[in-house]
PDB file of N, CA and C in Angstrom:
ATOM      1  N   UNK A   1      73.093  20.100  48.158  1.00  0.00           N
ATOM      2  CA  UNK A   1      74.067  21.151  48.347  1.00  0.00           C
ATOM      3  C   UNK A   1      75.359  20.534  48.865  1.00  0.00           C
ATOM      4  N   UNK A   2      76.421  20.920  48.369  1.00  0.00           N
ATOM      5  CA  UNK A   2      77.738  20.680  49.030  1.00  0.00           C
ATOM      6  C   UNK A   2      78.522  21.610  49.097  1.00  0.00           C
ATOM      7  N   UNK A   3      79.044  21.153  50.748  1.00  0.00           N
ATOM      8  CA  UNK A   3      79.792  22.123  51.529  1.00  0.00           C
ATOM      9  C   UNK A   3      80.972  21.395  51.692  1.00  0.00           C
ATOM     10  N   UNK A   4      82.237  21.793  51.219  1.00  0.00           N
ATOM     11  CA  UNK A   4      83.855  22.096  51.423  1.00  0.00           C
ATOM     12  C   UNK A   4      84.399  22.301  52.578  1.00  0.00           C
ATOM     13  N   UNK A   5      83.330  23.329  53.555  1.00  0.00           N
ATOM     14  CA  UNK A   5      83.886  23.705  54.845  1.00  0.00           C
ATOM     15  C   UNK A   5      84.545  23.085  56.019  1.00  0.00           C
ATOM     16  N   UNK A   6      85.532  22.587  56.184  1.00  0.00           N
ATOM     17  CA  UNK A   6      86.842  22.194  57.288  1.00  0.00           C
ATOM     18  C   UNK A   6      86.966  22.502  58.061  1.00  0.00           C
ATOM     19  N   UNK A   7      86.350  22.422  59.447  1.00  0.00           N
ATOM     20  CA  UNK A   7      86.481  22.018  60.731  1.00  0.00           C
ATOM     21  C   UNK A   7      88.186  22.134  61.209  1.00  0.00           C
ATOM     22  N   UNK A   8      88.650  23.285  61.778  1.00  0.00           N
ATOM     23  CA  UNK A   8      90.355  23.203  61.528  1.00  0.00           C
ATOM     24  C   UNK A   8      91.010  22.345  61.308  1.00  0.00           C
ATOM     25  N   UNK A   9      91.315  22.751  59.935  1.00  0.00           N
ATOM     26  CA  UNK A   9      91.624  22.599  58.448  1.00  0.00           C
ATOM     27  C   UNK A   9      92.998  21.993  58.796  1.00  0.00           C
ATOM     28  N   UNK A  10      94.095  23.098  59.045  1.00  0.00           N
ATOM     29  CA  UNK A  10      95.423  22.824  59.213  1.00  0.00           C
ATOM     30  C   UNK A  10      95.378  21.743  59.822  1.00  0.00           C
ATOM     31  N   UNK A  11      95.434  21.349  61.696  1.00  0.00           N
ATOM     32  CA  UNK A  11      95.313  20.088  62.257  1.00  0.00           C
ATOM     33  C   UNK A  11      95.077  18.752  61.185  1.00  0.00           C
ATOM     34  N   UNK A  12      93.620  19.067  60.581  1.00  0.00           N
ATOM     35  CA  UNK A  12      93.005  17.843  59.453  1.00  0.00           C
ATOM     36  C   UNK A  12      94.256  17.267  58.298  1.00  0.00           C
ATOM     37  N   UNK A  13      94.863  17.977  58.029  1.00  0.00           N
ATOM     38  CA  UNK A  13      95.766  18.067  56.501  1.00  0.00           C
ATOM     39  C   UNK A  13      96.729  16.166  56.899  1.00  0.00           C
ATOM     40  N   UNK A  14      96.380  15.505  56.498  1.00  0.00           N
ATOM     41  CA  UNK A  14      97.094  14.386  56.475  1.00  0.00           C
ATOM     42  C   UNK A  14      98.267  14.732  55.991  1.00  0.00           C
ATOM     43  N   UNK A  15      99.900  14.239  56.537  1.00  0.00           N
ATOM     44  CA  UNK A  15     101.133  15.239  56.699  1.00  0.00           C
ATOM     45  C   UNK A  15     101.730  14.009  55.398  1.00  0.00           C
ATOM     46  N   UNK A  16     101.529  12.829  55.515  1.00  0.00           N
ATOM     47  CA  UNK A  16     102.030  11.444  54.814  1.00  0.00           C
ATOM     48  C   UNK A  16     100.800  11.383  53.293  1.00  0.00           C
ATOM     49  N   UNK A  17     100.310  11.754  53.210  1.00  0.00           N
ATOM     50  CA  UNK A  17      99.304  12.020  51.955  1.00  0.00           C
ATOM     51  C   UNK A  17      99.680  13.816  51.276  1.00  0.00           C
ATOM     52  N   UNK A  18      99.792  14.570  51.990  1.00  0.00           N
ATOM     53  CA  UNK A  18     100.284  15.543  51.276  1.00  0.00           C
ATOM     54  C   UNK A  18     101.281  15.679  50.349  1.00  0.00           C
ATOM     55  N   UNK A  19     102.637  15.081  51.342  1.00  0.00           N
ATOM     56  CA  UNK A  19     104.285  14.773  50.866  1.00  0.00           C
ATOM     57  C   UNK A  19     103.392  13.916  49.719  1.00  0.00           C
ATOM     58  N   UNK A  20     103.128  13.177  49.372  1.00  0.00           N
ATOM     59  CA  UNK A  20     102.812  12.554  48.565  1.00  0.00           C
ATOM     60  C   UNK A  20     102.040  13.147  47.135  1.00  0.00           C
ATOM     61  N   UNK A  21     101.661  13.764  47.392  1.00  0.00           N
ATOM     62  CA  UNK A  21     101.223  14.864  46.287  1.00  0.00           C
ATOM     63  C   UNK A  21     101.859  15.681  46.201  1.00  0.00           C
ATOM     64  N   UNK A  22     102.331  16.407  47.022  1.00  0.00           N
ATOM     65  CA  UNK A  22     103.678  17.202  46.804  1.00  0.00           C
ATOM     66  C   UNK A  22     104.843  16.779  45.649  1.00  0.00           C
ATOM     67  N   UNK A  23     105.253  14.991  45.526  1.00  0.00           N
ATOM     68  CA  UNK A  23     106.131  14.554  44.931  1.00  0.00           C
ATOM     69  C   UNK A  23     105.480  14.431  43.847  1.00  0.00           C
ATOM     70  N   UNK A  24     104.385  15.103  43.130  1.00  0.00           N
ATOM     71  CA  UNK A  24     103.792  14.459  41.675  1.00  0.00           C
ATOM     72  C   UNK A  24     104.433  16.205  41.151  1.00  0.00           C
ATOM     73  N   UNK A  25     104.352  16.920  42.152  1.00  0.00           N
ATOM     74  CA  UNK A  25     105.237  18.855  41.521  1.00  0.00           C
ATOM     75  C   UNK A  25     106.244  18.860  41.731  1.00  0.00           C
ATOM     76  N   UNK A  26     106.942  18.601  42.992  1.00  0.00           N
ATOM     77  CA  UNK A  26     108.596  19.155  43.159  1.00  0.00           C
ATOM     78  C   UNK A  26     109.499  17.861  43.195  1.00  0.00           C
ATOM     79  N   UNK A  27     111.192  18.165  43.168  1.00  0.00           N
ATOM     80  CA  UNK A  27     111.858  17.403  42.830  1.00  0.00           C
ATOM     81  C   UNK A  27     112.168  16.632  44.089  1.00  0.00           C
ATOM     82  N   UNK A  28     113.327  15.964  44.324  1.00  0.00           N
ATOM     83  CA  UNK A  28     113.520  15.092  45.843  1.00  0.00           C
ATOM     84  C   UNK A  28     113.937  16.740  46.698  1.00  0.00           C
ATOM     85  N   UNK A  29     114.937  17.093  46.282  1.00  0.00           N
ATOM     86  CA  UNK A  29     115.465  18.328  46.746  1.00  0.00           C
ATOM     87  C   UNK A  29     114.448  18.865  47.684  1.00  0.00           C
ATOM     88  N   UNK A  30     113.260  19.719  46.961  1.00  0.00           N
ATOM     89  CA  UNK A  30     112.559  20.248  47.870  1.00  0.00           C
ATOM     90  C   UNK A  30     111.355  19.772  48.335  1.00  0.00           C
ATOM     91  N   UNK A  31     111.135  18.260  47.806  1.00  0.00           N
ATOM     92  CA  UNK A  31     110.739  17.618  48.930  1.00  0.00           C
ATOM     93  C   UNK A  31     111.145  17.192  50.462  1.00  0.00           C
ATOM     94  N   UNK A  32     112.478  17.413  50.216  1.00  0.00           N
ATOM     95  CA  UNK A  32     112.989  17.025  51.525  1.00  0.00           C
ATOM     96  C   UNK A  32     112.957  18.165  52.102  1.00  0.00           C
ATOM     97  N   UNK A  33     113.052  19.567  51.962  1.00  0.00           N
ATOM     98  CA  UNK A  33     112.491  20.486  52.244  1.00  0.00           C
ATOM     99  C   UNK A  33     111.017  20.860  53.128  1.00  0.00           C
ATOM    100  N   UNK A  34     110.389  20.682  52.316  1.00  0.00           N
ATOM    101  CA  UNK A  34     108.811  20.083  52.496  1.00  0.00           C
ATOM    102  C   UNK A  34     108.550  19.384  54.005  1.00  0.00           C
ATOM    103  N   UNK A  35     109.524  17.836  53.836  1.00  0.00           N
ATOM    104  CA  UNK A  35     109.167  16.900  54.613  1.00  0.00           C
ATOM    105  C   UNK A  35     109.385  17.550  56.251  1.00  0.00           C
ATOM    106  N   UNK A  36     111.055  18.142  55.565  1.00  0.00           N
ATOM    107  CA  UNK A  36     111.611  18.591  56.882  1.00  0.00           C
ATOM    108  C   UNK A  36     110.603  19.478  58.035  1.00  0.00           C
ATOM    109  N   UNK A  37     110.379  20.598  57.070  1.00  0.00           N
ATOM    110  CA  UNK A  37     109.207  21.778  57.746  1.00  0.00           C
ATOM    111  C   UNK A  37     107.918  21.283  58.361  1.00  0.00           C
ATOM    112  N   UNK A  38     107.439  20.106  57.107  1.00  0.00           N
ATOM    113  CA  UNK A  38     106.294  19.782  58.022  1.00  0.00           C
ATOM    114  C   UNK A  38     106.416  18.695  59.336  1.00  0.00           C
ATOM    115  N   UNK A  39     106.934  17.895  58.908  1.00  0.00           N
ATOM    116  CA  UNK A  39     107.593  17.160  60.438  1.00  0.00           C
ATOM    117  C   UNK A  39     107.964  17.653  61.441  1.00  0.00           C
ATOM    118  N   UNK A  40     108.534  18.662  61.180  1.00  0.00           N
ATOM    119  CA  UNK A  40     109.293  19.123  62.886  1.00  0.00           C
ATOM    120  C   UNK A  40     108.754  20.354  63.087  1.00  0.00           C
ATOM    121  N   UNK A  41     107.476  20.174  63.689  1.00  0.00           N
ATOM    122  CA  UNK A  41     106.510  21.071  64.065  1.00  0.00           C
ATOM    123  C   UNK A  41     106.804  20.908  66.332  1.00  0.00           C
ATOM    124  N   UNK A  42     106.919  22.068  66.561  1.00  0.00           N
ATOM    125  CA  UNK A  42     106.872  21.390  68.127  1.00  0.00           C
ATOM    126  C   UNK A  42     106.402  22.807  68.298  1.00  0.00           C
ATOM    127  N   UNK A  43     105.920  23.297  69.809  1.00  0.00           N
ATOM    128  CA  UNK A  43     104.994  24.051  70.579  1.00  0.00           C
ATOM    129  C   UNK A  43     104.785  23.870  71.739  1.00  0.00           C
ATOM    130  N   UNK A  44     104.848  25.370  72.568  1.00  0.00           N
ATOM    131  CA  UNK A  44     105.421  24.915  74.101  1.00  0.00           C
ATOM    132  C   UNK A  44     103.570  25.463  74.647  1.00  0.00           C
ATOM    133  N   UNK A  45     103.411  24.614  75.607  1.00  0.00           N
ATOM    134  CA  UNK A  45     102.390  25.326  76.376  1.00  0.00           C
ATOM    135  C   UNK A  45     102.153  25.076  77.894  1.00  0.00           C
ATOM    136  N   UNK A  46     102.293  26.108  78.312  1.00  0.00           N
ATOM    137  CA  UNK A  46     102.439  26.436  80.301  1.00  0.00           C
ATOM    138  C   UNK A  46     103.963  25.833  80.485  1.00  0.00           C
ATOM    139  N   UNK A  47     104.485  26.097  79.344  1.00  0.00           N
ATOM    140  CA  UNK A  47     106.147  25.935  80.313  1.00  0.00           C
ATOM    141  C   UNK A  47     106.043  24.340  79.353  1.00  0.00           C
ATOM    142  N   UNK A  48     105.600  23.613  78.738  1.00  0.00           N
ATOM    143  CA  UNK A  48     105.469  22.153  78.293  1.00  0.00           C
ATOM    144  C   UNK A  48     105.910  22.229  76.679  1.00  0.00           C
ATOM    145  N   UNK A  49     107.057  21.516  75.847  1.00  0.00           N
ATOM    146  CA  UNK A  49     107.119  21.038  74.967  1.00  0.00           C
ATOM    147  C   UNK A  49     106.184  20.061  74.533  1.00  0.00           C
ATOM    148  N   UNK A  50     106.329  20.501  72.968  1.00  0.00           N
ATOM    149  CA  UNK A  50     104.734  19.171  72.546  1.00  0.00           C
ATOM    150  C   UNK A  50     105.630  19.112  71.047  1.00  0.00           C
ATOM    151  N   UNK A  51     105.623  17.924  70.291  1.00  0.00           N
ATOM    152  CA  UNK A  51     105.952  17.556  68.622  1.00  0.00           C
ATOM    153  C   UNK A  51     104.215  17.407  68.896  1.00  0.00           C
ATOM    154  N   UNK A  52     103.802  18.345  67.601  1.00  0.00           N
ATOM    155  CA  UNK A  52     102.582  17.655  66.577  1.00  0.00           C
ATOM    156  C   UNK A  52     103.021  16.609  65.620  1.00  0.00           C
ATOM    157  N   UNK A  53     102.608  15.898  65.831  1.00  0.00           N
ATOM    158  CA  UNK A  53     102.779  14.661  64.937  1.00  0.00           C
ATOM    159  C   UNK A  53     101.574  14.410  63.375  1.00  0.00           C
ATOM    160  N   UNK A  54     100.768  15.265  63.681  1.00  0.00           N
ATOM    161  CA  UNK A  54     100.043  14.790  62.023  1.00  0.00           C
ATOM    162  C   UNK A  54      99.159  16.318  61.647  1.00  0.00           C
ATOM    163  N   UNK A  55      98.824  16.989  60.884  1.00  0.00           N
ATOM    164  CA  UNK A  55      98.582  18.111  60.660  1.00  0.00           C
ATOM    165  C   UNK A  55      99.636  19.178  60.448  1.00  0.00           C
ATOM    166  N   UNK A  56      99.185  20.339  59.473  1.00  0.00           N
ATOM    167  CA  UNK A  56     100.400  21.636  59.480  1.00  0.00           C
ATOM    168  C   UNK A  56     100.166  22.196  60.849  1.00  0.00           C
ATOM    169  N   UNK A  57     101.152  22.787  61.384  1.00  0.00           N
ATOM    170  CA  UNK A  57     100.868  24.056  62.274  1.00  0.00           C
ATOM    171  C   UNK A  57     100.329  25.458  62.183  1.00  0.00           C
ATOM    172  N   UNK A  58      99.128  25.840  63.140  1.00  0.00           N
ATOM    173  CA  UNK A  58      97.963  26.717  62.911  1.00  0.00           C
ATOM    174  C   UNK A  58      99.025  27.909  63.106  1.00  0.00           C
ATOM    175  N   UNK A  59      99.454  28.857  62.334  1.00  0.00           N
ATOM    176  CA  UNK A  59      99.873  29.961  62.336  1.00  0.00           C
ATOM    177  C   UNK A  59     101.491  30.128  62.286  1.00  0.00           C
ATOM    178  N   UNK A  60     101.669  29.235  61.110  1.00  0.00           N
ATOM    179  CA  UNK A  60     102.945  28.986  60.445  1.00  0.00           C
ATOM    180  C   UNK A  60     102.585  29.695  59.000  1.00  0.00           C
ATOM    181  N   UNK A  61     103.959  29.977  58.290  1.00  0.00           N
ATOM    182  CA  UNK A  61     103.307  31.088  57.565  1.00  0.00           C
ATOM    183  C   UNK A  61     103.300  29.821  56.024  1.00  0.00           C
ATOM    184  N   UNK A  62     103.739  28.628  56.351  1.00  0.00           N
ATOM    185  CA  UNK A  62     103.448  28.050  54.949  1.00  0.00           C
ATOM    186  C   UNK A  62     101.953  27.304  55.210  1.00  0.00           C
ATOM    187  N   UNK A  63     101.294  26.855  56.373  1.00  0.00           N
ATOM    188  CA  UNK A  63     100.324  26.404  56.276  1.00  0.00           C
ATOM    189  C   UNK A  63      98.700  26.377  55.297  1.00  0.00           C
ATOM    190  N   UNK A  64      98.755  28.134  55.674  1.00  0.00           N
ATOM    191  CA  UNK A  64      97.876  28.171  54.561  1.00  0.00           C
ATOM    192  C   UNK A  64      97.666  27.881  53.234  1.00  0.00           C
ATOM    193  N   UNK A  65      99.269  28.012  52.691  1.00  0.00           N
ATOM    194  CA  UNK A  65      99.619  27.642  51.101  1.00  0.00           C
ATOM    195  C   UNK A  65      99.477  26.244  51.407  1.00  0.00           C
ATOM    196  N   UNK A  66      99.987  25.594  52.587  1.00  0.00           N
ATOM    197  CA  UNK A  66     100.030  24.118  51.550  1.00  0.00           C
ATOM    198  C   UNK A  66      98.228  23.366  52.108  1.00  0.00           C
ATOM    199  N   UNK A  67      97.357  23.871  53.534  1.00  0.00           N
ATOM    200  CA  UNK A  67      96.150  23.785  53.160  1.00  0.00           C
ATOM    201  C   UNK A  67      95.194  23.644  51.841  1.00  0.00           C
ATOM    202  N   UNK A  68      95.591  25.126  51.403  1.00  0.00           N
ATOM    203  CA  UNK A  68      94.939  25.193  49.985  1.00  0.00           C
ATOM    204  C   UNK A  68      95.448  24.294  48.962  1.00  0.00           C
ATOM    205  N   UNK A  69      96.569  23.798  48.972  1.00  0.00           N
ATOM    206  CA  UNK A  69      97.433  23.003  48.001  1.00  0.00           C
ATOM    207  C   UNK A  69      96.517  21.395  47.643  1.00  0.00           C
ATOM    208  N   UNK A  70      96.283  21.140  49.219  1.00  0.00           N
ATOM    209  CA  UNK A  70      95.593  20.006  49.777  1.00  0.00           C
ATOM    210  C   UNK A  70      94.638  20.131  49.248  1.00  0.00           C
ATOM    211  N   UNK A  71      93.231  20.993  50.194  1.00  0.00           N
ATOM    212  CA  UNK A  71      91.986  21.288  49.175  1.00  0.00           C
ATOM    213  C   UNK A  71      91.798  21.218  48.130  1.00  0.00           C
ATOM    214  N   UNK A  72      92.247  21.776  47.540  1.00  0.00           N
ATOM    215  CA  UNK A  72      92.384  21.693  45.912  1.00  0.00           C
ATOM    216  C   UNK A  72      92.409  20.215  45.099  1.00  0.00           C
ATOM    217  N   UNK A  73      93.041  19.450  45.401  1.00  0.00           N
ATOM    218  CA  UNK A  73      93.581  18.272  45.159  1.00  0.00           C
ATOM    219  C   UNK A  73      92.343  17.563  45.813  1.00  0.00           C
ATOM    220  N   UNK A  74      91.810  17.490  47.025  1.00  0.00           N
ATOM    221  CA  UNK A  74      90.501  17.114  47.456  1.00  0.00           C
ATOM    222  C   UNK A  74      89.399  17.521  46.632  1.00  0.00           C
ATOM    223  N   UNK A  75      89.502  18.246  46.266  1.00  0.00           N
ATOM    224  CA  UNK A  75      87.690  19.428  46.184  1.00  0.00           C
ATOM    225  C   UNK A  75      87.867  18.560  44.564  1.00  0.00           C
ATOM    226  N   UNK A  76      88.958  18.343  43.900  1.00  0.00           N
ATOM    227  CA  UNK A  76      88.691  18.179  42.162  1.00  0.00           C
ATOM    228  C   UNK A  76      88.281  16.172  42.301  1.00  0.00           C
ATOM    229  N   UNK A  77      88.847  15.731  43.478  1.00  0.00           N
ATOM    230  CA  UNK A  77      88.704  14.312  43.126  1.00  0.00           C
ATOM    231  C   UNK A  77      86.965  13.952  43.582  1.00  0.00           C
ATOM    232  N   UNK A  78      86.718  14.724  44.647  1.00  0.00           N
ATOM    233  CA  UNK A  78      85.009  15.142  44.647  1.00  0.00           C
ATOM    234  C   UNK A  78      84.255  15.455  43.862  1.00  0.00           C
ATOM    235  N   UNK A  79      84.817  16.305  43.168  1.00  0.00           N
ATOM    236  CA  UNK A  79      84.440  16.784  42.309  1.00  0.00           C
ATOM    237  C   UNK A  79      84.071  15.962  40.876  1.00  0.00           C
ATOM    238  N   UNK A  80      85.035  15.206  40.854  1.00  0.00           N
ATOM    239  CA  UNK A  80      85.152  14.014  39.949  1.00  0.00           C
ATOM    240  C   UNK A  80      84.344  13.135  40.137  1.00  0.00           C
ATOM    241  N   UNK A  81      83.867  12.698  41.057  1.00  0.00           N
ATOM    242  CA  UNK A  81      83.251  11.407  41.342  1.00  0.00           C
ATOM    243  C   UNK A  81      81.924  11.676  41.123  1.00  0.00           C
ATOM    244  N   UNK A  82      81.600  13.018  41.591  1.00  0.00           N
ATOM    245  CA  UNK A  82      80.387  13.470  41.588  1.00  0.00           C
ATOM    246  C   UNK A  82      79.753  14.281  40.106  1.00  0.00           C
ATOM    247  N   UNK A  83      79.060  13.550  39.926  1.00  0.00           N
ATOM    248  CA  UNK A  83      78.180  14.350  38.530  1.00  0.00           C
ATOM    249  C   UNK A  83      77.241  15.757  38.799  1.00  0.00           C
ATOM    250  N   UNK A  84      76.811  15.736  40.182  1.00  0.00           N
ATOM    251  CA  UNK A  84      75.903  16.843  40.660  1.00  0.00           C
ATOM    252  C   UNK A  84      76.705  18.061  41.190  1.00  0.00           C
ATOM    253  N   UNK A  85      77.990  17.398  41.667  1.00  0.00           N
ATOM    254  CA  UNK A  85      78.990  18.317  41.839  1.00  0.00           C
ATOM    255  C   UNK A  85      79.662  19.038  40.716  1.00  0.00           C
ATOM    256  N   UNK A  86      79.769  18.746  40.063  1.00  0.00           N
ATOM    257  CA  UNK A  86      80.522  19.004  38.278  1.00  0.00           C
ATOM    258  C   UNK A  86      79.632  20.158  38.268  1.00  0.00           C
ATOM    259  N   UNK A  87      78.026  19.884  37.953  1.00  0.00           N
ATOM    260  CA  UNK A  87      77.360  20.898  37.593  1.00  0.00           C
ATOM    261  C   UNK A  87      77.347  22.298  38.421  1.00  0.00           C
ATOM    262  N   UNK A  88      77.257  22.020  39.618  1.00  0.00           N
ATOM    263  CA  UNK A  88      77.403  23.197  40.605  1.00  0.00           C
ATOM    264  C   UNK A  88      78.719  23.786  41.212  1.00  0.00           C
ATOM    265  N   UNK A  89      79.342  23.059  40.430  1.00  0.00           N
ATOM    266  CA  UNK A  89      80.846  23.943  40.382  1.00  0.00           C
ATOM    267  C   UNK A  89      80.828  24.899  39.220  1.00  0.00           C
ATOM    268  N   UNK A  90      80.410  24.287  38.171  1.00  0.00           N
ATOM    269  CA  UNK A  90      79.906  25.446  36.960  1.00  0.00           C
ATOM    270  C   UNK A  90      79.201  26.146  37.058  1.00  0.00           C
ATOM    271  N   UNK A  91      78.290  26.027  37.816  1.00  0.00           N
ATOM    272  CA  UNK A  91      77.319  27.305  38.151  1.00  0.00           C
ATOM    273  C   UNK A  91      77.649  28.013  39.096  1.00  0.00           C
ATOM    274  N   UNK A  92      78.416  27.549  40.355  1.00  0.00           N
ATOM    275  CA  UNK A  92      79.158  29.163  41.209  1.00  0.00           C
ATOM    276  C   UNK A  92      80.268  29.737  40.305  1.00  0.00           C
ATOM    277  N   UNK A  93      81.228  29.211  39.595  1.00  0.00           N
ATOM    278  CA  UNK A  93      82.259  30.045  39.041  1.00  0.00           C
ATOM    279  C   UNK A  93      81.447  30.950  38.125  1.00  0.00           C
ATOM    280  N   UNK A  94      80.514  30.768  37.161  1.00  0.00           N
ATOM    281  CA  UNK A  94      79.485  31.510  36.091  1.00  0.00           C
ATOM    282  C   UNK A  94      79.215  32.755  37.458  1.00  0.00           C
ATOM    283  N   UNK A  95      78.717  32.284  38.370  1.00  0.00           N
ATOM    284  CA  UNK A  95      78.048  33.070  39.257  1.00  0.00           C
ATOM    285  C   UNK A  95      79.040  34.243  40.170  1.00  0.00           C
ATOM    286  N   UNK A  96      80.490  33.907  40.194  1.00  0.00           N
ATOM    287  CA  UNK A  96      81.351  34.461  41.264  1.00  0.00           C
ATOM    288  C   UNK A  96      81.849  34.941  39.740  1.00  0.00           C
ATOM    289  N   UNK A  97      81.952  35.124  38.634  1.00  0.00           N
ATOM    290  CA  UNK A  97      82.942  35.277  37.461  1.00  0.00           C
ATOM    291  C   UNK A  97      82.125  36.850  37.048  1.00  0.00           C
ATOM    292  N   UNK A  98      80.607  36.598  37.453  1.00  0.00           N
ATOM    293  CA  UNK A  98      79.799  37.508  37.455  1.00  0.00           C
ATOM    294  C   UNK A  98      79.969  38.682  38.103  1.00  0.00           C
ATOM    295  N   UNK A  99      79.977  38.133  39.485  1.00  0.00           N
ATOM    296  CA  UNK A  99      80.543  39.389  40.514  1.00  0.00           C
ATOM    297  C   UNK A  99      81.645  39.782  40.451  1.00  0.00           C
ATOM    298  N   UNK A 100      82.698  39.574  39.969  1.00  0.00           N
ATOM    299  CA  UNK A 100      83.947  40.108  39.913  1.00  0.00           C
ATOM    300  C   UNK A 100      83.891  40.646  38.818  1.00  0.00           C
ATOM    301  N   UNK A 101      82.812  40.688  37.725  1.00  0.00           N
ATOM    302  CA  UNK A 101      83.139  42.411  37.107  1.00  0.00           C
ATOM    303  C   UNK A 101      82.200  43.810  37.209  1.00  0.00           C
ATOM    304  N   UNK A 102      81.548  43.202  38.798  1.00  0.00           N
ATOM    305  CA  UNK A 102      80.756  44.730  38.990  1.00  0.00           C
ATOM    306  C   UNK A 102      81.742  45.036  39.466  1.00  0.00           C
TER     307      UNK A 102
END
């Protein structure tokens, strides 16, 4: 059996491997965009400034999009490597493709 499930996810997201996949879709323009937002992440706590330095920030409203962006890009190169995985990716989508037309 294989499990996908991410241990907080956002924190995990390598910030220098993302940008990097990011640049195989968008142009320099809004990569620098990109870079900007995810880099300059900071957060105060008990009165204390903090820069996160590697991960998106948990309850930023692009995190989730670019999480999933990540995953995705993870889950297919797993996916790839793995022959047992191939098959049981075909059999939950058959299976979830099912439930979505009761």
């Amino acid at each position: 059996m294989v499990s996908f499930d991410v241990v907080t996810l956002f924190t995990k997201v390598p910030v220098e491997e993302l940008l990097t996949l990011l640049s195989q879709h968008y142009n320099d323009d809004i990569l620098a965009l990109y870079k900007h937002v995810l880099t300059s992440t900071y957060f105060c706590v008990d009165g204390q400034f903090y820069e996160q330095t590697d991960g998106v920030a948990m309850g930023y409203p692009l995190s989730p999009v670019i999480a999933n962006f990540y995953m995705e890009d993870f889950e297919m190169k797993a996916i790839k490597s793995h022959t047992q995985a191939r098959l049981l990716l075909y059999i939950c989508r058959r299976y979830f493709r099912h439930l979505a037309t009761w």
